[in-house]
C-alpha atoms as a PDB file:
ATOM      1  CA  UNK A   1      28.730  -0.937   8.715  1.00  0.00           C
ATOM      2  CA  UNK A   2      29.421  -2.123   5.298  1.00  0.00           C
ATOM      3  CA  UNK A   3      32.922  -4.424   5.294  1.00  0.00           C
ATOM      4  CA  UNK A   4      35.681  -4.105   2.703  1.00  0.00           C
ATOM      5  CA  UNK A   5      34.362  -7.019   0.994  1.00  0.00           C
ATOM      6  CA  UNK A   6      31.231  -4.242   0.006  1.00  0.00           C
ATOM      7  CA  UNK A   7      33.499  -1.383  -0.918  1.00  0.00           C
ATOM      8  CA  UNK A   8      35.643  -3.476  -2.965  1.00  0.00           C
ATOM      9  CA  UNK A   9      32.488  -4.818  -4.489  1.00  0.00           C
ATOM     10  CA  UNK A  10      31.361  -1.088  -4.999  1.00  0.00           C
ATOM     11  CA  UNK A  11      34.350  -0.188  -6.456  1.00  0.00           C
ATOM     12  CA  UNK A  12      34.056  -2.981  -9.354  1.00  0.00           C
ATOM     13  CA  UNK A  13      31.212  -1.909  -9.762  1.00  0.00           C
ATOM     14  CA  UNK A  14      31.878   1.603 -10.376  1.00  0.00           C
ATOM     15  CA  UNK A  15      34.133   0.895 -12.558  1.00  0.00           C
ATOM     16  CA  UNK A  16      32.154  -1.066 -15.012  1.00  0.00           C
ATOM     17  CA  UNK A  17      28.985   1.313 -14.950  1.00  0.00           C
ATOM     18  CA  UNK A  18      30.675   4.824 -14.923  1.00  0.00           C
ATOM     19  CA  UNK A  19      34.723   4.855 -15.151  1.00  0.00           C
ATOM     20  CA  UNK A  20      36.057   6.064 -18.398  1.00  0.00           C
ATOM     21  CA  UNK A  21      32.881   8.039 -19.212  1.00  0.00           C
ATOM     22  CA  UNK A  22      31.749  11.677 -18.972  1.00  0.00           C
ATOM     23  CA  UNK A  23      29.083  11.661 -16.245  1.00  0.00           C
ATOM     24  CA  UNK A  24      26.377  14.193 -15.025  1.00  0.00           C
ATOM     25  CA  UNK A  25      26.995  14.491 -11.760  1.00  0.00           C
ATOM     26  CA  UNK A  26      24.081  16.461  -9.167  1.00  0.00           C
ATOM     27  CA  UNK A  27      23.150  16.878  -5.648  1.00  0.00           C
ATOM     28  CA  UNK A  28      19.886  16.904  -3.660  1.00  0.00           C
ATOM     29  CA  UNK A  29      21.253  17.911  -1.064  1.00  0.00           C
ATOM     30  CA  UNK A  30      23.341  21.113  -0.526  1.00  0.00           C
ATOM     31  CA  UNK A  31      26.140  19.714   1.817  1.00  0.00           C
ATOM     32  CA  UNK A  32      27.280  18.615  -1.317  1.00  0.00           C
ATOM     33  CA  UNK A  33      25.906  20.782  -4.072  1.00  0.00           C
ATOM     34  CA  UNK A  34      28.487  23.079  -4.637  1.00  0.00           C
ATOM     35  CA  UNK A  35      31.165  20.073  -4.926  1.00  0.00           C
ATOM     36  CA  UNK A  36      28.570  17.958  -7.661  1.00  0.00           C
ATOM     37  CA  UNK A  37      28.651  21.166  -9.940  1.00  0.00           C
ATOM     38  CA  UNK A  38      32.094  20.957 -10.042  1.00  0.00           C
ATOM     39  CA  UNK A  39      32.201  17.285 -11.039  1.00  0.00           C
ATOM     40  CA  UNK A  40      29.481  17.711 -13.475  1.00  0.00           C
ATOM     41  CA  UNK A  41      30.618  16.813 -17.066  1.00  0.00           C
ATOM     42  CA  UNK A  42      33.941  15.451 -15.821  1.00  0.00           C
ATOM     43  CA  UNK A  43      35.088  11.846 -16.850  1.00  0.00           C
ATOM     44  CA  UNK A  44      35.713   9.703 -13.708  1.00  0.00           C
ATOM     45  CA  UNK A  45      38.912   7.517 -14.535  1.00  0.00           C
ATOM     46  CA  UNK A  46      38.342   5.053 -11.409  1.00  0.00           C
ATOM     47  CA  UNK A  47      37.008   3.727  -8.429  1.00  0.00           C
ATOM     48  CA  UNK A  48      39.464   2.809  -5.854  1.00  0.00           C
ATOM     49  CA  UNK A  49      38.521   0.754  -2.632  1.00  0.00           C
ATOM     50  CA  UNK A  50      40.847   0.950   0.565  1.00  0.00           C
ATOM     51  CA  UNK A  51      39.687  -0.776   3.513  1.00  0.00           C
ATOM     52  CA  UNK A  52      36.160   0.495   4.070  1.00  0.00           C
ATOM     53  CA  UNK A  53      37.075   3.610   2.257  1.00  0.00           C
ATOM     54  CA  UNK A  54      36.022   4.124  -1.362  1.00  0.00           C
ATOM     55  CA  UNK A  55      37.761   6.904  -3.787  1.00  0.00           C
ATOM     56  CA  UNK A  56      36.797   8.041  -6.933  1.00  0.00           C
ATOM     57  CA  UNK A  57      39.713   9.743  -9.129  1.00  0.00           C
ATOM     58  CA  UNK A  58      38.570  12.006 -11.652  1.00  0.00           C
ATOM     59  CA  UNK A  59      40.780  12.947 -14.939  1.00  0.00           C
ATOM     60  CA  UNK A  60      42.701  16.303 -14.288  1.00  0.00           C
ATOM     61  CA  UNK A  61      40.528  16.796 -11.574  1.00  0.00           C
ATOM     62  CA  UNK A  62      39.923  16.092  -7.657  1.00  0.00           C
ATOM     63  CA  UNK A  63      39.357  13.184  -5.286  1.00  0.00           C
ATOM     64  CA  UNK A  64      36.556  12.133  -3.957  1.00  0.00           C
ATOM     65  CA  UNK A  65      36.711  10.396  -0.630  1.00  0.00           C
ATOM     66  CA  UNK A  66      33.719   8.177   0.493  1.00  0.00           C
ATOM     67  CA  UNK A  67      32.527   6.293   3.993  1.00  0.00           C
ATOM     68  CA  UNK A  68      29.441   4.561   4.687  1.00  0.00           C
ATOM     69  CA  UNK A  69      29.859   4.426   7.990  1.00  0.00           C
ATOM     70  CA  UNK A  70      26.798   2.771   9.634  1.00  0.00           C
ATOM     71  CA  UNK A  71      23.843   3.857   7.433  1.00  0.00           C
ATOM     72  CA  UNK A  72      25.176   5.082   4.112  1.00  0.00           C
ATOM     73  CA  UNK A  73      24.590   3.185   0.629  1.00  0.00           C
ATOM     74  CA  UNK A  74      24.824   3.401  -2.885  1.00  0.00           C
ATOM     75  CA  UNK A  75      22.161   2.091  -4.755  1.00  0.00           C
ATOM     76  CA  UNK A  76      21.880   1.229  -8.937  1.00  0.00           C
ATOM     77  CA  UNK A  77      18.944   3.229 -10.671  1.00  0.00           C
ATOM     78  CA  UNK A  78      17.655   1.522 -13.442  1.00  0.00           C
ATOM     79  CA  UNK A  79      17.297   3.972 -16.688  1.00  0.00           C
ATOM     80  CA  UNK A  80      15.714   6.206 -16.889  1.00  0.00           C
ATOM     81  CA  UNK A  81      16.022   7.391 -13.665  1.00  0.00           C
ATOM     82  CA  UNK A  82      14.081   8.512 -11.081  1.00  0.00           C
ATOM     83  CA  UNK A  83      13.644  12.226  -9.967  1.00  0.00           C
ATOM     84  CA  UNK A  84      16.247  13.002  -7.159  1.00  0.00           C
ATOM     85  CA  UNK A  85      15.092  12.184  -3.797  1.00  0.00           C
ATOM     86  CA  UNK A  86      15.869  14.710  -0.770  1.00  0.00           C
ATOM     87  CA  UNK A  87      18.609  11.752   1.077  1.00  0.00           C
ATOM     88  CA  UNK A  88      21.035  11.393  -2.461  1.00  0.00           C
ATOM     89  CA  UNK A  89      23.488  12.852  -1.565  1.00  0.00           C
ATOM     90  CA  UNK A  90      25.392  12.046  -4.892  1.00  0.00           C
ATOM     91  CA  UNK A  91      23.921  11.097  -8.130  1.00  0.00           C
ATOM     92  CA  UNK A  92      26.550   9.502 -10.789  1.00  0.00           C
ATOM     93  CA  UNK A  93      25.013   9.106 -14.280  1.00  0.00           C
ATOM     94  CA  UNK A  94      26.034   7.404 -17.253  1.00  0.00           C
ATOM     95  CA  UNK A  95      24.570   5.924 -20.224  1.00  0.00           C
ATOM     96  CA  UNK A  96      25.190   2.460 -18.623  1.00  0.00           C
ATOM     97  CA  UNK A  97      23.597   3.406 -15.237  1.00  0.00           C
ATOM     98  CA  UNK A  98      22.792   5.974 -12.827  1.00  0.00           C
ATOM     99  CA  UNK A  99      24.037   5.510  -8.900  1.00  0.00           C
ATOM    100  CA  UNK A 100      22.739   7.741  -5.750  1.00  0.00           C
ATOM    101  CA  UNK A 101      24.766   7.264  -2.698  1.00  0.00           C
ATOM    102  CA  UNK A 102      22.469   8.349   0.111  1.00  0.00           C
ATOM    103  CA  UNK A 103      23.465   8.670   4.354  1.00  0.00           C
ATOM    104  CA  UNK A 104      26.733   8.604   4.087  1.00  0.00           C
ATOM    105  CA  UNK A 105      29.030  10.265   6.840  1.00  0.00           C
ATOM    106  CA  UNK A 106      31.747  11.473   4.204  1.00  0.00           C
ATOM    107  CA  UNK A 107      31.819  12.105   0.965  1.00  0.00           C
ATOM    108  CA  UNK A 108      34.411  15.037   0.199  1.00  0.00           C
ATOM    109  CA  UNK A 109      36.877  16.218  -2.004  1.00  0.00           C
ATOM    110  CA  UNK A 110      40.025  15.852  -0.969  1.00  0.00           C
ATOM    111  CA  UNK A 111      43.930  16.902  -2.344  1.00  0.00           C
ATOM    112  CA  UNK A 112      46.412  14.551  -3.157  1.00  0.00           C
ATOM    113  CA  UNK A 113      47.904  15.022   0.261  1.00  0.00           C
ATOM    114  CA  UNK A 114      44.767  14.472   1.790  1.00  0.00           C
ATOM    115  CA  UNK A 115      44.481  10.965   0.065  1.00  0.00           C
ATOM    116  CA  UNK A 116      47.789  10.108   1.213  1.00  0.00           C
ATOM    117  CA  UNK A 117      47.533  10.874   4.349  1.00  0.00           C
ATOM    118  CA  UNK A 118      44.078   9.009   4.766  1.00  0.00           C
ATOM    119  CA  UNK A 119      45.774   5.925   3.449  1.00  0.00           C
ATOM    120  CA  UNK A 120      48.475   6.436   5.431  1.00  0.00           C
ATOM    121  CA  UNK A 121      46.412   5.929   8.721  1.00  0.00           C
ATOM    122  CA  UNK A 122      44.919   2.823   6.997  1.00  0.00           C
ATOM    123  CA  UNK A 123      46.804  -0.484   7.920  1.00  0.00           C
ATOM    124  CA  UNK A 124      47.360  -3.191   4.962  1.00  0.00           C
ATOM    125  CA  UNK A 125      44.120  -3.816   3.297  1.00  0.00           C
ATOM    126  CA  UNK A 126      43.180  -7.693   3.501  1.00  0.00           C
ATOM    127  CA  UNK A 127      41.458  -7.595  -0.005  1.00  0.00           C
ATOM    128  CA  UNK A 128      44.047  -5.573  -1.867  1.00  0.00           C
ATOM    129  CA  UNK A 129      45.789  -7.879  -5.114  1.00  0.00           C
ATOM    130  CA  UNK A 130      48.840  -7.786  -2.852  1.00  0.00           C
ATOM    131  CA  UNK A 131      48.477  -7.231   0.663  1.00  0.00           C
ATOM    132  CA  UNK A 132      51.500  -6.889   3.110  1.00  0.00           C
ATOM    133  CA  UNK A 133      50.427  -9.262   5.334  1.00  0.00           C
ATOM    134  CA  UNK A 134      53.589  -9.876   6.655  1.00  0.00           C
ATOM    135  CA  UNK A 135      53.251  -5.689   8.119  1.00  0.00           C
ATOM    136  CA  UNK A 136      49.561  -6.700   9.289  1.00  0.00           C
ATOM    137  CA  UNK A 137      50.874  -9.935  10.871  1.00  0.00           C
ATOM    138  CA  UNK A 138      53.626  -8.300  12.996  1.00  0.00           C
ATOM    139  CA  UNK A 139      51.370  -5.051  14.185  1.00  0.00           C
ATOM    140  CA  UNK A 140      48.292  -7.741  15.848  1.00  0.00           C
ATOM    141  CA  UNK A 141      51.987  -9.208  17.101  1.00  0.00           C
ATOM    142  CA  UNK A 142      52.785  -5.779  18.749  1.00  0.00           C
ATOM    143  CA  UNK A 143      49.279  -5.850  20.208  1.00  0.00           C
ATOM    144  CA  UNK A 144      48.070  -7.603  24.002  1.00  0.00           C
ATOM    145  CA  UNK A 145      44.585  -6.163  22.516  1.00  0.00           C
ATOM    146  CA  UNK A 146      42.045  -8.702  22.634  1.00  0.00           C
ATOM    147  CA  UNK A 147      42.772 -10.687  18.865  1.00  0.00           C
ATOM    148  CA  UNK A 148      38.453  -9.847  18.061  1.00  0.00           C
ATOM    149  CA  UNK A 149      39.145  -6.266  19.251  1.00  0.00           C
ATOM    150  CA  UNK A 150      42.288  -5.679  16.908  1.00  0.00           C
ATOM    151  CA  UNK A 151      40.754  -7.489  13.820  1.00  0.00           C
ATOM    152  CA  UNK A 152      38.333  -4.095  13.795  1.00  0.00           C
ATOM    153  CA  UNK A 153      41.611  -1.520  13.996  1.00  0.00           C
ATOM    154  CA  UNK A 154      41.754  -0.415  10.678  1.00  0.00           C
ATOM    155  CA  UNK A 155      45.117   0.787  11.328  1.00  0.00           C
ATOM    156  CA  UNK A 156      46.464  -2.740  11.855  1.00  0.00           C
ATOM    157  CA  UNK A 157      44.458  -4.187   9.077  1.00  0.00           C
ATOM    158  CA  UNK A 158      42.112  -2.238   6.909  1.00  0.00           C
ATOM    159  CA  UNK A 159      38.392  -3.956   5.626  1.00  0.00           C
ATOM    160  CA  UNK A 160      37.458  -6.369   8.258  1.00  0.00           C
ATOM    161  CA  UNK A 161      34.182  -5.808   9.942  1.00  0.00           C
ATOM    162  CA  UNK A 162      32.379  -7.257  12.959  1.00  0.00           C
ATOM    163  CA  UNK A 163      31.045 -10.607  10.580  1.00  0.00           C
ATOM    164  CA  UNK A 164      34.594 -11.619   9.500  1.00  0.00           C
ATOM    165  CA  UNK A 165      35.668 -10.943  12.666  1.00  0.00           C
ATOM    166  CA  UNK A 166      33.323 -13.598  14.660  1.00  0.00           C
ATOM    167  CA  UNK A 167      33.123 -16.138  11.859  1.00  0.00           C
ATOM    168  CA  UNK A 168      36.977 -16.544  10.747  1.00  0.00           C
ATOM    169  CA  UNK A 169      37.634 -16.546  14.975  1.00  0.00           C
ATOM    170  CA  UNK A 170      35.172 -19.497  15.323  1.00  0.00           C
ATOM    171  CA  UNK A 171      36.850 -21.416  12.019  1.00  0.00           C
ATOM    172  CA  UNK A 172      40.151 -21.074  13.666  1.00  0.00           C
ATOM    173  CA  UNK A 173      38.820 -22.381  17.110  1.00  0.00           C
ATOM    174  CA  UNK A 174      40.565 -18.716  18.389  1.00  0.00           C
ATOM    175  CA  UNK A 175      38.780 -17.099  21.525  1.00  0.00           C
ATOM    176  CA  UNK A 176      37.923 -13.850  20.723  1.00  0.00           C
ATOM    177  CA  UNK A 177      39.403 -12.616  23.905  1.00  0.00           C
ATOM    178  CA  UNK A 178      42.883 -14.095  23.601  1.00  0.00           C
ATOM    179  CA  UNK A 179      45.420 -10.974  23.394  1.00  0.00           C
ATOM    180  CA  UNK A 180      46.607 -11.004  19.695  1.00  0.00           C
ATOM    181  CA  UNK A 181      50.249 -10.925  20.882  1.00  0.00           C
ATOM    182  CA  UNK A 182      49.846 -14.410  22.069  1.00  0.00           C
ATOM    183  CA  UNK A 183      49.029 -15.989  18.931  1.00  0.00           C
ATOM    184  CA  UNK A 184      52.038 -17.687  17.061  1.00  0.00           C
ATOM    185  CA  UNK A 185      52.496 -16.752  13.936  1.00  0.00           C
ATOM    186  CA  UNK A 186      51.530 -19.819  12.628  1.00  0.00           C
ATOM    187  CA  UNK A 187      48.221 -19.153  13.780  1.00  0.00           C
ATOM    188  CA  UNK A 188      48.375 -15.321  12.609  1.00  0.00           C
ATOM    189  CA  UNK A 189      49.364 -16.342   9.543  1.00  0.00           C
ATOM    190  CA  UNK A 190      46.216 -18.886   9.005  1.00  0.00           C
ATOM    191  CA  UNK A 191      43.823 -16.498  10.559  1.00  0.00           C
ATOM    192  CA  UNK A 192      44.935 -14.089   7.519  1.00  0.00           C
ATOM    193  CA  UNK A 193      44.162 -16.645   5.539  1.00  0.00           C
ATOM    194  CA  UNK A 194      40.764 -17.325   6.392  1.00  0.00           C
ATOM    195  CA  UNK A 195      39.668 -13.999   6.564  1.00  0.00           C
ATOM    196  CA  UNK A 196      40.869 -13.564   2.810  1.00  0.00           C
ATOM    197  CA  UNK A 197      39.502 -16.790   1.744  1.00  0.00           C
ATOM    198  CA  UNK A 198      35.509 -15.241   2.968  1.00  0.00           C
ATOM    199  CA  UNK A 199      35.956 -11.700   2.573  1.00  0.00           C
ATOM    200  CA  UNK A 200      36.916 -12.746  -1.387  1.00  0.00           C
ATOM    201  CA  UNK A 201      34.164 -14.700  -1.609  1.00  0.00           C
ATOM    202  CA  UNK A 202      32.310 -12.209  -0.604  1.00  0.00           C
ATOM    203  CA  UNK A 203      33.095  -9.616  -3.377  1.00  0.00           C
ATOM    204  CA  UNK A 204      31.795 -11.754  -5.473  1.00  0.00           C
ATOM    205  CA  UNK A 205      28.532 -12.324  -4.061  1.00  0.00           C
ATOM    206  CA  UNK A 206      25.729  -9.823  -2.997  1.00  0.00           C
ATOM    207  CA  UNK A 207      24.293 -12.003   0.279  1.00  0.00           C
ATOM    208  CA  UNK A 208      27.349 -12.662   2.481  1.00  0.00           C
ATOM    209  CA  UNK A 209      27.636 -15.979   3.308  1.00  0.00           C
ATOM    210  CA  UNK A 210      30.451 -17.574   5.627  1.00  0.00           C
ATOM    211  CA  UNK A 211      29.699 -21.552   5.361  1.00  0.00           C
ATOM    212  CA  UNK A 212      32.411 -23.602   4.173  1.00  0.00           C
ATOM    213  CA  UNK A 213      31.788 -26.417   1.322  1.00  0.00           C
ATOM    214  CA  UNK A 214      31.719 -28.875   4.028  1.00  0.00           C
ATOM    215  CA  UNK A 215      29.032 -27.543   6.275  1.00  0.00           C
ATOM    216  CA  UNK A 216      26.554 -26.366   3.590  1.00  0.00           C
ATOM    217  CA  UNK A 217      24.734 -29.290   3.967  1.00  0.00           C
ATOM    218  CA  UNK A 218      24.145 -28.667   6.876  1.00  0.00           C
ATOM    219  CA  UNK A 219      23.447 -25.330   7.114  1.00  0.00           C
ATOM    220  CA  UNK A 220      20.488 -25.916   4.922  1.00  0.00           C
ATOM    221  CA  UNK A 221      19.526 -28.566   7.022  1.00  0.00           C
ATOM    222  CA  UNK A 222      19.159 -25.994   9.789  1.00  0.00           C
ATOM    223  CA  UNK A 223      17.386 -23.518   8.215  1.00  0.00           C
ATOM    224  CA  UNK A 224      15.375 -24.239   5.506  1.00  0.00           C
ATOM    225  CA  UNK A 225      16.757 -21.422   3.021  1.00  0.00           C
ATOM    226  CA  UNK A 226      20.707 -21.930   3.675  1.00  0.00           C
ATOM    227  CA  UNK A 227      22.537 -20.599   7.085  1.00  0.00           C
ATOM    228  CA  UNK A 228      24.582 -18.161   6.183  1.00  0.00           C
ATOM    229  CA  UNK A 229      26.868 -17.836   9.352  1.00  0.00           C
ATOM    230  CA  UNK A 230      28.318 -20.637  11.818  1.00  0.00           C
ATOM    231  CA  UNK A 231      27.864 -18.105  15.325  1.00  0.00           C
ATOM    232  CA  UNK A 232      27.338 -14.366  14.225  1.00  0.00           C
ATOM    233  CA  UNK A 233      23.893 -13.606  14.835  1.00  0.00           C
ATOM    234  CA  UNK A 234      22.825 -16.930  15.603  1.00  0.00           C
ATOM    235  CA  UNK A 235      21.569 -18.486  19.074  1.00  0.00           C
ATOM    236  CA  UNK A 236      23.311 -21.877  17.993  1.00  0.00           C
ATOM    237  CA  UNK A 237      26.484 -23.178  17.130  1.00  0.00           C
ATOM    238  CA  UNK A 238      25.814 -24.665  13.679  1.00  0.00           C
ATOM    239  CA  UNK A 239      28.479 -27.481  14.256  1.00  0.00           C
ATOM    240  CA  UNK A 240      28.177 -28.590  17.960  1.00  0.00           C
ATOM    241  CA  UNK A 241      24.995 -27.194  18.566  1.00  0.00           C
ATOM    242  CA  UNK A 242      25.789 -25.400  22.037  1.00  0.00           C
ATOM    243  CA  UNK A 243      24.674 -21.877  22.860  1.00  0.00           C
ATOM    244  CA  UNK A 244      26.171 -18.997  21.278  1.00  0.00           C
ATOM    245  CA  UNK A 245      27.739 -16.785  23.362  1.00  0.00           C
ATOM    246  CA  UNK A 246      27.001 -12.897  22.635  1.00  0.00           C
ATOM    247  CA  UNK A 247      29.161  -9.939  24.067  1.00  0.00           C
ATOM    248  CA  UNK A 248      29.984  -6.145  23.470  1.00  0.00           C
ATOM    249  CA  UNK A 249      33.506  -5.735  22.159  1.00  0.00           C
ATOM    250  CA  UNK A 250      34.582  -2.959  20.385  1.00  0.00           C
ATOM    251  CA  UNK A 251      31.561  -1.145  20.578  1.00  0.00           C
ATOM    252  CA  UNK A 252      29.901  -4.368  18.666  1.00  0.00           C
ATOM    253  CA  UNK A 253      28.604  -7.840  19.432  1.00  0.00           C
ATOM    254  CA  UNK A 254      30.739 -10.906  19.724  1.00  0.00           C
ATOM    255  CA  UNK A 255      29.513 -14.104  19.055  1.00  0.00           C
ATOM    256  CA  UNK A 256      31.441 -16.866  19.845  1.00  0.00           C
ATOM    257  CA  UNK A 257      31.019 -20.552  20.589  1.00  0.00           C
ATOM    258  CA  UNK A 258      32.194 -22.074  24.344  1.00  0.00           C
ATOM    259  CA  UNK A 259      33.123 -25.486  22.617  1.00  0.00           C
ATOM    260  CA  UNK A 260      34.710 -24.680  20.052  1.00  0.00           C
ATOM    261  CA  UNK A 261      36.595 -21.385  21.496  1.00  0.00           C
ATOM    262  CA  UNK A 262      36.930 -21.994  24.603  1.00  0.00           C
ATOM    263  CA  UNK A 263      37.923 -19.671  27.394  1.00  0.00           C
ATOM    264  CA  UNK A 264      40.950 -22.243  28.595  1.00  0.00           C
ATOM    265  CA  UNK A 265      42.622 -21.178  25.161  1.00  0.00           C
ATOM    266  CA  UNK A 266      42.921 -17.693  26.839  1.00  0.00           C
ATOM    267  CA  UNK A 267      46.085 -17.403  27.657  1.00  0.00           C
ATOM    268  CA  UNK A 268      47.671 -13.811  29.969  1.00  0.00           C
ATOM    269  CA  UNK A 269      49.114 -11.145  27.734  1.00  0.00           C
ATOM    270  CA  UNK A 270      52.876 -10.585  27.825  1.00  0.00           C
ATOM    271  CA  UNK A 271      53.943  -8.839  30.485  1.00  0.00           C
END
């Protein structure tokens, strides 16, 4: 599932290809048909990314709310485009570009009130200008959740996906199973941190890449195009070397290293 760093990416994009413009808007598919003719010929004013939601606002018109869930994309068409292909289920045209999301689980139109209340479920988003991380902090707090397991809770914090999760855990030297209301919030506090630091960096870029300036050297020493990640997918611990350790959790897969997380930092949640 796409991470905020991808929606807010998305949303930049958006922005520079299609905001302020009239665009010709169309459907292939009729789950959305009706709702494309009604955009057609409007001027979208901006692309908004929440969490792993993304919004578009059109002028004196509707919302339009968007999840990628597992499979969905958007993908840039080169002009002229291409004929529509039976999966778009939105195609966004410009003179700049042309975009066709495709697989998505939602894309609606939705009120004012509906907006509100979607963002009202959302917990502080990690890659917003100014986050509230001091509400984020003190809801993991609340939490004897395992601290990997309430990373994902979009209610406590909105954007960070099952890579953040795993890498910014290992960089902190945090178990993944250590209850979250056992951290200080010293710790909290850096963990926020580092999970801003990557997901920012990886607006910016396309390929998401974890590695710190420090360890680049040698993550291209162990693979011969540049590691990207320190444990997430990998079988070895890029800085001790030992096994990585691989787990459901959330209805994902944890990776974590036994060195440098180990199980002893597990403390018992609060009673």
């Amino acid at each position: 599932m796409p991470e905020g760093n991808v929606i807010h990416r998305l949303a930049r994009a958006h922005d520079r290809d299609l905001a302020g413009r009239r665009l010709a808007v169309s459907a292939a598919q009729k789950r959305f048909a009706k709702e494309a003719r009604a955009l057609d010929g409007r001027v979208l004013d901006r692309a908004e990314a929440r969490g792993k939601h993304l919004f578009h606002h059109w002028r004196h018109g509707p919302i339009v709310h968007i999840h990628l869930g597992m499979f969905g994309d958007f993908y840039r068409r080169e002009l002229p485009a291409p004929p529509l292909r039976p999966t778009v289920r939105l195609r966004l045209a410009s003179r700049a570009a042309v975009w066709d999301l495709i697989g998505p689980p939602t894309c609606e139109i939705v009120t004012e009130d509906e907006y509100a209340a979607i963002l009202a479920r959302l917990g502080p988003d990690i890659l917003s200008a100014r986050p509230d991380a001091r509400r984020a902090l003190e809801r993991l707090k609340r939490t004897d959740a395992p601290i990997a397991h309430a990373l994902l809770d979009q209610r406590i914090v909105s954007g960070i996906g099952n890579i953040y999760r795993a890498e910014a855990l290992f960089l902190d030297g945090l178990h993944p199973l250590r209850p979250a209301s056992s951290l200080t919030m010293d710790e909290l506090e850096k963990l926020w941190t580092t999970v801003r630091r990557m997901m920012r960096r990886g607006v910016a870029r396309p390929r998401i890449s974890t590695i710190e300036p420090a360890d680049r050297i040698r993550a291209r020493r162990a693979e011969p195009d540049g590691r990207s990640f320190y444990v997430y997918g990998e079988s070895l611990c890029l800085r001790c070397g030992s096994s990585v350790r691989s787990f459901p959790l959330s209805g994902r897969t944890m990776y974590a290293c036994p060195v440098c997380q180990p199980a002893a930092s597990v403390p018992r949640a609060r009673k």
